[in-house]
PDB file of N, CA and C in Angstrom:
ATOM      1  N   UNK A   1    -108.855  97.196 212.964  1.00  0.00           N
ATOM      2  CA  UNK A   1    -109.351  96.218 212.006  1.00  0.00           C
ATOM      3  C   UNK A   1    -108.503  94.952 212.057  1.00  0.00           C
ATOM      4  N   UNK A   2    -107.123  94.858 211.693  1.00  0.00           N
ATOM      5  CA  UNK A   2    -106.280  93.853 211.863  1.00  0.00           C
ATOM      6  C   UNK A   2    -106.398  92.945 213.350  1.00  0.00           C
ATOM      7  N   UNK A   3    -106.440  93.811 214.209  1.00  0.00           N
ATOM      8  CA  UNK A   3    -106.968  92.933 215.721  1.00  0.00           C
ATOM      9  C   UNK A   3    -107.848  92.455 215.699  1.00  0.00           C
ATOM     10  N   UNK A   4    -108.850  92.720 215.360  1.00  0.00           N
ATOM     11  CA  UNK A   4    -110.473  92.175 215.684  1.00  0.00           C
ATOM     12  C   UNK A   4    -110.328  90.809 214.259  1.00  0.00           C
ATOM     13  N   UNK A   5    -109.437  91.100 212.951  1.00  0.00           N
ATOM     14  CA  UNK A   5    -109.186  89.694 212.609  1.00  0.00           C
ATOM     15  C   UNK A   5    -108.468  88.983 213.323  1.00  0.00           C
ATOM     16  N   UNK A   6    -107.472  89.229 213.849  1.00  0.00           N
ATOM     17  CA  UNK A   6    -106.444  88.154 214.393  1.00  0.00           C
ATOM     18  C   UNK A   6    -107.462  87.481 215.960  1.00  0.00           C
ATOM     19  N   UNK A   7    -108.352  88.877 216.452  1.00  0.00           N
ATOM     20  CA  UNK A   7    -109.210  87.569 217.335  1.00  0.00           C
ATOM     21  C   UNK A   7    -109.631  86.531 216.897  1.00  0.00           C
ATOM     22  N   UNK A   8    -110.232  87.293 215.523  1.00  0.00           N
ATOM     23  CA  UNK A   8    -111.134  85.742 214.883  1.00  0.00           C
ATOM     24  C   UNK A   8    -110.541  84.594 214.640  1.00  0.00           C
ATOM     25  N   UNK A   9    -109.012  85.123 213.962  1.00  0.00           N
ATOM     26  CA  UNK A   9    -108.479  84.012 213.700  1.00  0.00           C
ATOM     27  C   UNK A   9    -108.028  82.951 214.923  1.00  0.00           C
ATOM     28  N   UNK A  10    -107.715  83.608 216.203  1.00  0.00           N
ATOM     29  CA  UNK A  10    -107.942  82.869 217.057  1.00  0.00           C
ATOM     30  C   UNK A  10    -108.513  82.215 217.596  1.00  0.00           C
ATOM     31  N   UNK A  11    -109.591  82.996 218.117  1.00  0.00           N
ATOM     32  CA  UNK A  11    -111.216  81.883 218.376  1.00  0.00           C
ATOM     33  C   UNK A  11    -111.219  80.850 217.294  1.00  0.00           C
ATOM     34  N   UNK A  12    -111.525  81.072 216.178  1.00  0.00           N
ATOM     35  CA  UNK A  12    -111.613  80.039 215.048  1.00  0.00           C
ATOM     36  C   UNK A  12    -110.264  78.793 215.639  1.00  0.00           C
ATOM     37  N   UNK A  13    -109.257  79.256 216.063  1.00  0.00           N
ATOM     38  CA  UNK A  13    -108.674  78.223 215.809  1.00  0.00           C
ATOM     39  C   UNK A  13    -108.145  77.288 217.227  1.00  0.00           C
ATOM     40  N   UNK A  14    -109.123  77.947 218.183  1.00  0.00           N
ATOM     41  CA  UNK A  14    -109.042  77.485 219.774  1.00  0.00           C
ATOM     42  C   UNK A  14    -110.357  76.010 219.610  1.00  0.00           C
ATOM     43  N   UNK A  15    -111.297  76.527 218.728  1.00  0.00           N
ATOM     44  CA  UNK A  15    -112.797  75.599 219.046  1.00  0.00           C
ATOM     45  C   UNK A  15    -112.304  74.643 218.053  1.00  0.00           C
ATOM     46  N   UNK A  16    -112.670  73.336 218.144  1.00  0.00           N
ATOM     47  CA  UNK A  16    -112.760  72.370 217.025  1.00  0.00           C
ATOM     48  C   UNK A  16    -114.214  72.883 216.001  1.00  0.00           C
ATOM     49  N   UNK A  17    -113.998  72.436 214.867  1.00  0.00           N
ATOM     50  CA  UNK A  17    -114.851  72.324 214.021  1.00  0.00           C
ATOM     51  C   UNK A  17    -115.958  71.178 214.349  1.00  0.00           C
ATOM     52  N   UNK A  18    -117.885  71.801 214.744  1.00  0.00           N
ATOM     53  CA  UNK A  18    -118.719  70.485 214.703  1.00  0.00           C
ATOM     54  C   UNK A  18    -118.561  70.093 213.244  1.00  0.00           C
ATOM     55  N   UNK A  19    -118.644  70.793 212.115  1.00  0.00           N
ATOM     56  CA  UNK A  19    -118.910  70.106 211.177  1.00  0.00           C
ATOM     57  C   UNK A  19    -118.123  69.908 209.943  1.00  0.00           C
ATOM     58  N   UNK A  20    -116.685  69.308 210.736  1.00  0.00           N
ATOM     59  CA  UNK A  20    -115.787  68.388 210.227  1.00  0.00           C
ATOM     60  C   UNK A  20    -116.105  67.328 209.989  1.00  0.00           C
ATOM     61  N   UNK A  21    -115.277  66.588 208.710  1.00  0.00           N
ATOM     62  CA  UNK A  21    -116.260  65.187 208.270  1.00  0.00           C
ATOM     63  C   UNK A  21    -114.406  64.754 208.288  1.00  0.00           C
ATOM     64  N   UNK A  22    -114.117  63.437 208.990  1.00  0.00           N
ATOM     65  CA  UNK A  22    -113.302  62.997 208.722  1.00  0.00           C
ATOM     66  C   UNK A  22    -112.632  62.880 207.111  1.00  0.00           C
ATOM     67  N   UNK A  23    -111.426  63.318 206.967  1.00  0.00           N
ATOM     68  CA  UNK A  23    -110.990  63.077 205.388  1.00  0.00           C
ATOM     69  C   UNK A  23    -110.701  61.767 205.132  1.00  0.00           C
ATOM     70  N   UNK A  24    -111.150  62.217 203.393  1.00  0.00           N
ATOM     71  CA  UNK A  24    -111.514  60.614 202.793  1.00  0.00           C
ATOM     72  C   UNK A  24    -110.118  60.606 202.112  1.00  0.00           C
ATOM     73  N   UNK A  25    -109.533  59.442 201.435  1.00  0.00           N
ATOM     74  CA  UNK A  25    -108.440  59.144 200.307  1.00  0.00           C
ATOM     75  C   UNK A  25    -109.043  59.602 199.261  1.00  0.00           C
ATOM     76  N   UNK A  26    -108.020  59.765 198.290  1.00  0.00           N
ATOM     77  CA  UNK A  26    -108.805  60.206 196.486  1.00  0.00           C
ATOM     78  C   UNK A  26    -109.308  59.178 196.118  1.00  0.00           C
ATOM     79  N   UNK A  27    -108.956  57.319 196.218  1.00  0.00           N
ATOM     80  CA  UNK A  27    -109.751  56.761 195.600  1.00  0.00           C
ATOM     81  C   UNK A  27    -111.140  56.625 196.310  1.00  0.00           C
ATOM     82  N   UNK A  28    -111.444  57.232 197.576  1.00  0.00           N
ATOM     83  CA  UNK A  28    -112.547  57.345 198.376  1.00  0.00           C
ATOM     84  C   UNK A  28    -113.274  58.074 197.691  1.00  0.00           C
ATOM     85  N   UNK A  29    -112.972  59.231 197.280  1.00  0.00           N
ATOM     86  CA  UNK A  29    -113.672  60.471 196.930  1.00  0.00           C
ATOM     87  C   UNK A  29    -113.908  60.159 195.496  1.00  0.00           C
ATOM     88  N   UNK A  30    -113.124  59.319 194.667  1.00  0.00           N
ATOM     89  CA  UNK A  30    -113.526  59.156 193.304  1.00  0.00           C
ATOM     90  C   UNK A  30    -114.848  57.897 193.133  1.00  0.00           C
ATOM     91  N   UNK A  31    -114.137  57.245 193.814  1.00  0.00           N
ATOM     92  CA  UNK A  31    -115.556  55.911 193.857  1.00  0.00           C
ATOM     93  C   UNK A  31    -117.130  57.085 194.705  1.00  0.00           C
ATOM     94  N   UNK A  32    -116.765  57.518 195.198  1.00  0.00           N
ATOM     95  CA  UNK A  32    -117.923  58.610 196.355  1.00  0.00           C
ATOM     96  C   UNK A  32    -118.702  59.358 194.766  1.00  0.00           C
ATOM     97  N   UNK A  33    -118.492  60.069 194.177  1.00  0.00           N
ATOM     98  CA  UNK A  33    -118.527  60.496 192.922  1.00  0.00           C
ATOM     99  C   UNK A  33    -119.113  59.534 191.648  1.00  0.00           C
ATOM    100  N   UNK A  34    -118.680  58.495 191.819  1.00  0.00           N
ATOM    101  CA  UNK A  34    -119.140  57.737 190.904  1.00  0.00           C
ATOM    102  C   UNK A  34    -120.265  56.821 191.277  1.00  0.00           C
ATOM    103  N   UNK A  35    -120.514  57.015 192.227  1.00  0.00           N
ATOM    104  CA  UNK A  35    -121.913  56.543 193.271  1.00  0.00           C
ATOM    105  C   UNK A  35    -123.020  57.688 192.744  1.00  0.00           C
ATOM    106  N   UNK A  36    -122.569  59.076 193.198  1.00  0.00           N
ATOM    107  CA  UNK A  36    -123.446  59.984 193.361  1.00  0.00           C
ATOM    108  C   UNK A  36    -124.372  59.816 191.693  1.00  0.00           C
ATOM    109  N   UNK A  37    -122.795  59.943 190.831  1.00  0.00           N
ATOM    110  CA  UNK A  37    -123.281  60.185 189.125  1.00  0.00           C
ATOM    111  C   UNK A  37    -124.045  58.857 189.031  1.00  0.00           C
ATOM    112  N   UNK A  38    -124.145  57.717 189.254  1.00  0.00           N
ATOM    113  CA  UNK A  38    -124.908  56.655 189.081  1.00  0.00           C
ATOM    114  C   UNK A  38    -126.246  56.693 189.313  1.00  0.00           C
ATOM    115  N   UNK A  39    -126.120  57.174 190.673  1.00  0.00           N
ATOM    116  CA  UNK A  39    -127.247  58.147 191.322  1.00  0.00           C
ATOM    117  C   UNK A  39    -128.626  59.075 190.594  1.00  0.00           C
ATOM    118  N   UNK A  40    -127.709  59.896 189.835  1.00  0.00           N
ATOM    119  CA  UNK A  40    -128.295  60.823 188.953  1.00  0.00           C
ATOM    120  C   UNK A  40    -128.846  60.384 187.872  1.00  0.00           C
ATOM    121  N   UNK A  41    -128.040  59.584 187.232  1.00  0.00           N
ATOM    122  CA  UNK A  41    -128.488  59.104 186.083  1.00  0.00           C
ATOM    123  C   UNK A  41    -129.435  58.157 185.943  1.00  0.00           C
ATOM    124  N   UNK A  42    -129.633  57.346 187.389  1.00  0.00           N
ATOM    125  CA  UNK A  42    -131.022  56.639 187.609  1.00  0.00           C
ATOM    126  C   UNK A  42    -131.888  57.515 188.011  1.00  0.00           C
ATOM    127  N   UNK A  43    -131.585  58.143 188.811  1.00  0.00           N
ATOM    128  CA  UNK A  43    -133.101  59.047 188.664  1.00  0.00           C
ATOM    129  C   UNK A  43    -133.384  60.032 187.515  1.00  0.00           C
ATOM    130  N   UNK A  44    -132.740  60.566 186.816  1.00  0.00           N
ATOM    131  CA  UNK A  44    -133.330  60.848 185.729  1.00  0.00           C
ATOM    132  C   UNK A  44    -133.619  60.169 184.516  1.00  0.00           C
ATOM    133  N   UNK A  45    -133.313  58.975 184.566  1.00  0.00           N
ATOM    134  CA  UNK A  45    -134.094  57.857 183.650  1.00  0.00           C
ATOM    135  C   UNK A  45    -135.516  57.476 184.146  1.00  0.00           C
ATOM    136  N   UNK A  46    -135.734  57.467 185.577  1.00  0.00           N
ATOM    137  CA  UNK A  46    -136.610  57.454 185.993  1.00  0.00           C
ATOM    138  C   UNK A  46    -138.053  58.393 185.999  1.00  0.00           C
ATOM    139  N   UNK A  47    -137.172  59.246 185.910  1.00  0.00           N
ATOM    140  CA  UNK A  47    -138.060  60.540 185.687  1.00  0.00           C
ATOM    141  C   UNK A  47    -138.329  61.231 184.317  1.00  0.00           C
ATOM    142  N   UNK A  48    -137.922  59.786 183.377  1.00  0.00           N
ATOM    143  CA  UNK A  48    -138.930  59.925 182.055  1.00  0.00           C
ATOM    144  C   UNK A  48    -140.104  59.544 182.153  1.00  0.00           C
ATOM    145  N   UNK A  49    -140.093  58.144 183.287  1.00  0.00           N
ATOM    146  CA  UNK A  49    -141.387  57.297 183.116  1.00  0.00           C
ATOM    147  C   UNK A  49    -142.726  58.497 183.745  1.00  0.00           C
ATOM    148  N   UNK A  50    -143.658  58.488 182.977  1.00  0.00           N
ATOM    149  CA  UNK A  50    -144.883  58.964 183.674  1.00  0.00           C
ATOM    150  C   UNK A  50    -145.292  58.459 184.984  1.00  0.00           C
ATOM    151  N   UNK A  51    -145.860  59.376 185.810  1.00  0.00           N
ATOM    152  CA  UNK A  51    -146.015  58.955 186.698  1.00  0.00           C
ATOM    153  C   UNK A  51    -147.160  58.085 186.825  1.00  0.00           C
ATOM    154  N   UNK A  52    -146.217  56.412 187.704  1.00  0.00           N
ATOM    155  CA  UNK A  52    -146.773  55.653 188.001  1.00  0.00           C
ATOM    156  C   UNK A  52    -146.770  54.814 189.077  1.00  0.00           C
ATOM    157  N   UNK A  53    -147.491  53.631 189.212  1.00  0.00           N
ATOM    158  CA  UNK A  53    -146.748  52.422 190.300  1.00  0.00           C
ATOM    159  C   UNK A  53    -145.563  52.397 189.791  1.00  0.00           C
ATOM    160  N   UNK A  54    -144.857  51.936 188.849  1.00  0.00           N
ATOM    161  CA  UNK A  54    -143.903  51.233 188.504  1.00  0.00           C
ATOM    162  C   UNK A  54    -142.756  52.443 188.666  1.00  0.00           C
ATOM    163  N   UNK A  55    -142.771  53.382 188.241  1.00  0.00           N
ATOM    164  CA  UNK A  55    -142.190  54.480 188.747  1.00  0.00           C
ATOM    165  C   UNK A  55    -141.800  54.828 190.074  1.00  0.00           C
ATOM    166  N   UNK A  56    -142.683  54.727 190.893  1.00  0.00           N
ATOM    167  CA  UNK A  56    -142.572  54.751 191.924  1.00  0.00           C
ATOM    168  C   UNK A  56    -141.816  53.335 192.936  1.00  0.00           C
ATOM    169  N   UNK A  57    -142.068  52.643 192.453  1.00  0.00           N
ATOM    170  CA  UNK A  57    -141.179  51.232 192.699  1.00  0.00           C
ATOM    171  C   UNK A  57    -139.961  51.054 192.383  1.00  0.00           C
ATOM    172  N   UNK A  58    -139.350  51.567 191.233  1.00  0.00           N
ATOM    173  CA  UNK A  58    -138.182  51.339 190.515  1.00  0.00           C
ATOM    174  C   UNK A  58    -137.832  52.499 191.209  1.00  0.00           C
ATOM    175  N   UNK A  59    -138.278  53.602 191.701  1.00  0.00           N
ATOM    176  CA  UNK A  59    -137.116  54.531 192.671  1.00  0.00           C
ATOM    177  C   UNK A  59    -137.073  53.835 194.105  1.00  0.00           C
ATOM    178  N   UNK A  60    -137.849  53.612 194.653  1.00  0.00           N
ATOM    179  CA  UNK A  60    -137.814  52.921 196.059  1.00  0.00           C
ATOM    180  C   UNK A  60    -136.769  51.925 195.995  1.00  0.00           C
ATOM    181  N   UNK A  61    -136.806  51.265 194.817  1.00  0.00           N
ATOM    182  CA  UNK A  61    -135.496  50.070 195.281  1.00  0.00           C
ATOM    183  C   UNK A  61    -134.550  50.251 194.554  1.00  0.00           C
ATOM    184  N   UNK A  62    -134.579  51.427 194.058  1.00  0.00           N
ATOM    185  CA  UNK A  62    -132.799  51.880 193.979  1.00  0.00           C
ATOM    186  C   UNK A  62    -132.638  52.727 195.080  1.00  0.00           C
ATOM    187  N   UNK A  63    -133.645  53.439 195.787  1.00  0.00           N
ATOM    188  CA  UNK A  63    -133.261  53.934 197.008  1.00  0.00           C
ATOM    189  C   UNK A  63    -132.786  52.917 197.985  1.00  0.00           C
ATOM    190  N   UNK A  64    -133.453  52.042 198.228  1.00  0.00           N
ATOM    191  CA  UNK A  64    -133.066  50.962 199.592  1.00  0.00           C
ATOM    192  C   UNK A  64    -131.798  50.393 199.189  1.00  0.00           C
ATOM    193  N   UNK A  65    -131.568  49.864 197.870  1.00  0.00           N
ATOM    194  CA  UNK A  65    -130.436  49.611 197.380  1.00  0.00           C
ATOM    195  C   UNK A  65    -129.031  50.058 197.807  1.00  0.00           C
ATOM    196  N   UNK A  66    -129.500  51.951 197.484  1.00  0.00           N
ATOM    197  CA  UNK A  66    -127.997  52.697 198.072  1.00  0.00           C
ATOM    198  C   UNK A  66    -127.834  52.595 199.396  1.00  0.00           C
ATOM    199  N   UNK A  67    -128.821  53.154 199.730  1.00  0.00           N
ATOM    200  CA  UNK A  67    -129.507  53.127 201.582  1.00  0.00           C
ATOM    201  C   UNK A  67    -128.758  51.573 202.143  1.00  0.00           C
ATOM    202  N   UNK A  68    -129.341  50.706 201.683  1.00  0.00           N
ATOM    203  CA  UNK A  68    -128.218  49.299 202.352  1.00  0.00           C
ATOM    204  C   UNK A  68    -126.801  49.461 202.658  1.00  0.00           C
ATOM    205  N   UNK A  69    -126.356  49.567 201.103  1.00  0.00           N
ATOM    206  CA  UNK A  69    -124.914  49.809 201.305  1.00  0.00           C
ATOM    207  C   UNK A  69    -124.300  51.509 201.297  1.00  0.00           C
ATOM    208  N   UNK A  70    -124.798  51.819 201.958  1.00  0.00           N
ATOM    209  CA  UNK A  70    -124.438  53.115 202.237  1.00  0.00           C
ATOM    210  C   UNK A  70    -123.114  53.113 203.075  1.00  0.00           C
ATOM    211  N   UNK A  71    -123.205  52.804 204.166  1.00  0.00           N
ATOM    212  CA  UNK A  71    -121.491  52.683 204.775  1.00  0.00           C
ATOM    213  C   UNK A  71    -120.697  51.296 204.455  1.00  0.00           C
ATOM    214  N   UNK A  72    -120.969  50.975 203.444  1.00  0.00           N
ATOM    215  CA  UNK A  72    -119.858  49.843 202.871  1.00  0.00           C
ATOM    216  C   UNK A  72    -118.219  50.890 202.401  1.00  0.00           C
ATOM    217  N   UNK A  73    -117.473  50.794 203.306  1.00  0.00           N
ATOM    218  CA  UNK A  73    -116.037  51.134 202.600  1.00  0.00           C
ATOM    219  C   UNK A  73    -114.916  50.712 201.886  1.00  0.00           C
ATOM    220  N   UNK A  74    -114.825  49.330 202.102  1.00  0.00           N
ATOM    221  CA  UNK A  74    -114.015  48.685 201.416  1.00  0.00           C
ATOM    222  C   UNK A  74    -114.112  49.197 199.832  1.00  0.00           C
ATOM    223  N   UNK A  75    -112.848  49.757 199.348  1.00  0.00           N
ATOM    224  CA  UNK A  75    -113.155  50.507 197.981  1.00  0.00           C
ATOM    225  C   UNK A  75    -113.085  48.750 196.444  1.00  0.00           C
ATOM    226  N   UNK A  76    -113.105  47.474 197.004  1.00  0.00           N
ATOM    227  CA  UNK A  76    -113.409  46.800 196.373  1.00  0.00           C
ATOM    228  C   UNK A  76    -114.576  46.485 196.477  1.00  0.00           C
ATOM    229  N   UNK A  77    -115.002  46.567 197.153  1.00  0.00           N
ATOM    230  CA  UNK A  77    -116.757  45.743 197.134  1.00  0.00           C
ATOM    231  C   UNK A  77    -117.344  47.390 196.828  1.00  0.00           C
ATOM    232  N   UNK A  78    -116.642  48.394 196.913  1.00  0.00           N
ATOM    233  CA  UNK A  78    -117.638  49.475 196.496  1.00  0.00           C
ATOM    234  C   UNK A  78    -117.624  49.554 195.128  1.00  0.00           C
ATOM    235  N   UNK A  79    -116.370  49.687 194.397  1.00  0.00           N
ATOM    236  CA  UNK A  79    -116.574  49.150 192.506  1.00  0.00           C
ATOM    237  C   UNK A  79    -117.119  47.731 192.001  1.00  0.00           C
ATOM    238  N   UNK A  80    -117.110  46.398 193.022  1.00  0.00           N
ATOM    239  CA  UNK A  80    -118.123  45.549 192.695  1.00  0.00           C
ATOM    240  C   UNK A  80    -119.547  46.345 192.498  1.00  0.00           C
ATOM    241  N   UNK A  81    -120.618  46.884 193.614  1.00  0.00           N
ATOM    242  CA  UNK A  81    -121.515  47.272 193.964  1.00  0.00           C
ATOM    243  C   UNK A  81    -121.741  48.511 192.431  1.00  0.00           C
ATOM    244  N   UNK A  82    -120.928  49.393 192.360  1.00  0.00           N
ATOM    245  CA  UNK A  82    -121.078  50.366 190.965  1.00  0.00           C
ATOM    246  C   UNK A  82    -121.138  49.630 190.080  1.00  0.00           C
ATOM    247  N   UNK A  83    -120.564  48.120 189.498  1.00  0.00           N
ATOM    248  CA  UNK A  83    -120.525  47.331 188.504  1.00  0.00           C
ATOM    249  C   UNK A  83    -122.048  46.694 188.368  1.00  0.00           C
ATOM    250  N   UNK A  84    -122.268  46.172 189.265  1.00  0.00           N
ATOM    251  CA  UNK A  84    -123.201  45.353 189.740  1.00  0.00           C
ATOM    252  C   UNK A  84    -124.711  46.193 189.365  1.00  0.00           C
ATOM    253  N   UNK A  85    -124.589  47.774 189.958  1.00  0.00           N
ATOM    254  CA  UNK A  85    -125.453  48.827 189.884  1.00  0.00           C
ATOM    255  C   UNK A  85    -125.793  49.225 188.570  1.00  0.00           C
ATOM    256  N   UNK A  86    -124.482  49.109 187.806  1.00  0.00           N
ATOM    257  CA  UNK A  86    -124.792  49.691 186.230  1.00  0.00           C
ATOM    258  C   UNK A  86    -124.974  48.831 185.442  1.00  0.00           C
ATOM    259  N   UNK A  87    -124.703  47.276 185.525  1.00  0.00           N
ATOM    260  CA  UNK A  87    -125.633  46.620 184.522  1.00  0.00           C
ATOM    261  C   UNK A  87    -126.836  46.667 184.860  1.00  0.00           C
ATOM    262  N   UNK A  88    -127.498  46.440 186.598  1.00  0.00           N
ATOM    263  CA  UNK A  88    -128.668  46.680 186.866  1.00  0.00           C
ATOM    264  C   UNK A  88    -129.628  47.521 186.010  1.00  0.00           C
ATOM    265  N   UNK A  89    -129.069  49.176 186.067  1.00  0.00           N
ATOM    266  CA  UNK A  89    -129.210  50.085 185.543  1.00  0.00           C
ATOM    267  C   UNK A  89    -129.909  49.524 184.407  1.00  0.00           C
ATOM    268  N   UNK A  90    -128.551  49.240 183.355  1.00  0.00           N
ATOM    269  CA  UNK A  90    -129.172  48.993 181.845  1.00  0.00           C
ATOM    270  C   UNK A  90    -129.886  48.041 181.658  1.00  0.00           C
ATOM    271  N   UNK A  91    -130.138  47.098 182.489  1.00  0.00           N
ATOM    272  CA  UNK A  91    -131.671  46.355 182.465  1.00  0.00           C
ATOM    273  C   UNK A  91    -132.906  47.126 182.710  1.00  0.00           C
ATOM    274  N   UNK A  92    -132.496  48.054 183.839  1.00  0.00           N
ATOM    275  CA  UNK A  92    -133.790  48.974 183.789  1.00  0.00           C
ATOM    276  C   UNK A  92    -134.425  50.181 183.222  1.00  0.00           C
ATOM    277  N   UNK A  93    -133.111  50.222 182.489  1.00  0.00           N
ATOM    278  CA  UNK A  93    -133.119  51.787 181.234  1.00  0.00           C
ATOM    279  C   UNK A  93    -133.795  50.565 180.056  1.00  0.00           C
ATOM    280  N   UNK A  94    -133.319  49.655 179.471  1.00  0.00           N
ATOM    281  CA  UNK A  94    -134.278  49.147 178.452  1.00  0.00           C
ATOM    282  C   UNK A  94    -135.724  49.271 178.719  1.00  0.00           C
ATOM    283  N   UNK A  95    -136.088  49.224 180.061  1.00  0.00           N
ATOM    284  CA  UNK A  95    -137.541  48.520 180.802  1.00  0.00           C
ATOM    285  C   UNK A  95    -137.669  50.223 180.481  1.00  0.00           C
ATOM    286  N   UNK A  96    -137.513  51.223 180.995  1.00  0.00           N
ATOM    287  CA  UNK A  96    -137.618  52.439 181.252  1.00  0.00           C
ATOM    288  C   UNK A  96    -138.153  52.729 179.759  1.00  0.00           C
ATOM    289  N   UNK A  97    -137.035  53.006 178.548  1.00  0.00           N
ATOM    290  CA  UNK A  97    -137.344  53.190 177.651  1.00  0.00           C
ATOM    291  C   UNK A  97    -138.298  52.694 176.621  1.00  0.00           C
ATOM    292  N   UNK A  98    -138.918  51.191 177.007  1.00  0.00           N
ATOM    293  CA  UNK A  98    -139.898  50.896 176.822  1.00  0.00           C
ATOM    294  C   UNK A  98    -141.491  51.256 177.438  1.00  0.00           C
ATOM    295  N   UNK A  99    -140.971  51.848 178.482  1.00  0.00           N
ATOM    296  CA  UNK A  99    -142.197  52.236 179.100  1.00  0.00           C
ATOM    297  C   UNK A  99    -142.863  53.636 178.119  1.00  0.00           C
ATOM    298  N   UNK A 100    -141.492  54.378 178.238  1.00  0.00           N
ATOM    299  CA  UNK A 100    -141.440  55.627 177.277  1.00  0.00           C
ATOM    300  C   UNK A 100    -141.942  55.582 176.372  1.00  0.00           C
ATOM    301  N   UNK A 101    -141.283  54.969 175.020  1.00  0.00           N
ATOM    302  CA  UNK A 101    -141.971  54.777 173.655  1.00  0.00           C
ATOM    303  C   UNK A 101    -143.436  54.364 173.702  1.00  0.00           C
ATOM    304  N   UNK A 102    -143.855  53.155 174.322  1.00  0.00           N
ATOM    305  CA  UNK A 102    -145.167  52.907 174.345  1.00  0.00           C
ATOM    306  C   UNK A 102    -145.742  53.206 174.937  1.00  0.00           C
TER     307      UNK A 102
END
């Protein structure tokens, strides 16, 4: 039993990993996180509105939105872009929540 691990552990550690992702910094991974939650929280504002055109529009261009800057790294223009994203946001959560009520 102990041999047939220590092969594994060998093989395992002769091959590189394909699906290694280069490591990020913590403020990488915290801004990465605060993208995703931005993320979420527009689409589930979104996914109060009944389904409509406008529904369907207001996800498309917050999709192309992220989709643009998707490999932007510079971790300043990436907390511009979250700033920028969340007043967006609350212009479109008023619009949202008006759609809602009425």
């Amino acid at each position: 039993m102990r041999s047939s691990l220590n092969l594994l552990a060998s093989v395992s550690r002769s091959r590189p990993s394909k699906l290694k992702k280069p490591t990020i910094s913590l403020d990488h991974f915290i801004q990465r996180q605060r993208v995703i939650s931005l993320w979420r929280e527009i689409t589930r504002a979104l996914n109060k509105i009944p389904s409509s055109s406008t529904r369907d529009e207001l996800h498309s261009y917050a999709r192309r939105e992220f989709e643009r800057n998707r490999n932007i790294t510079d971790l300043q223009h990436i907390r511009y872009l979250i700033s920028t994203g969340k007043s967006e946001f609350e212009m479109m959560k008023r619009y949202v929540d008006e759609q809602v009520v009425g």
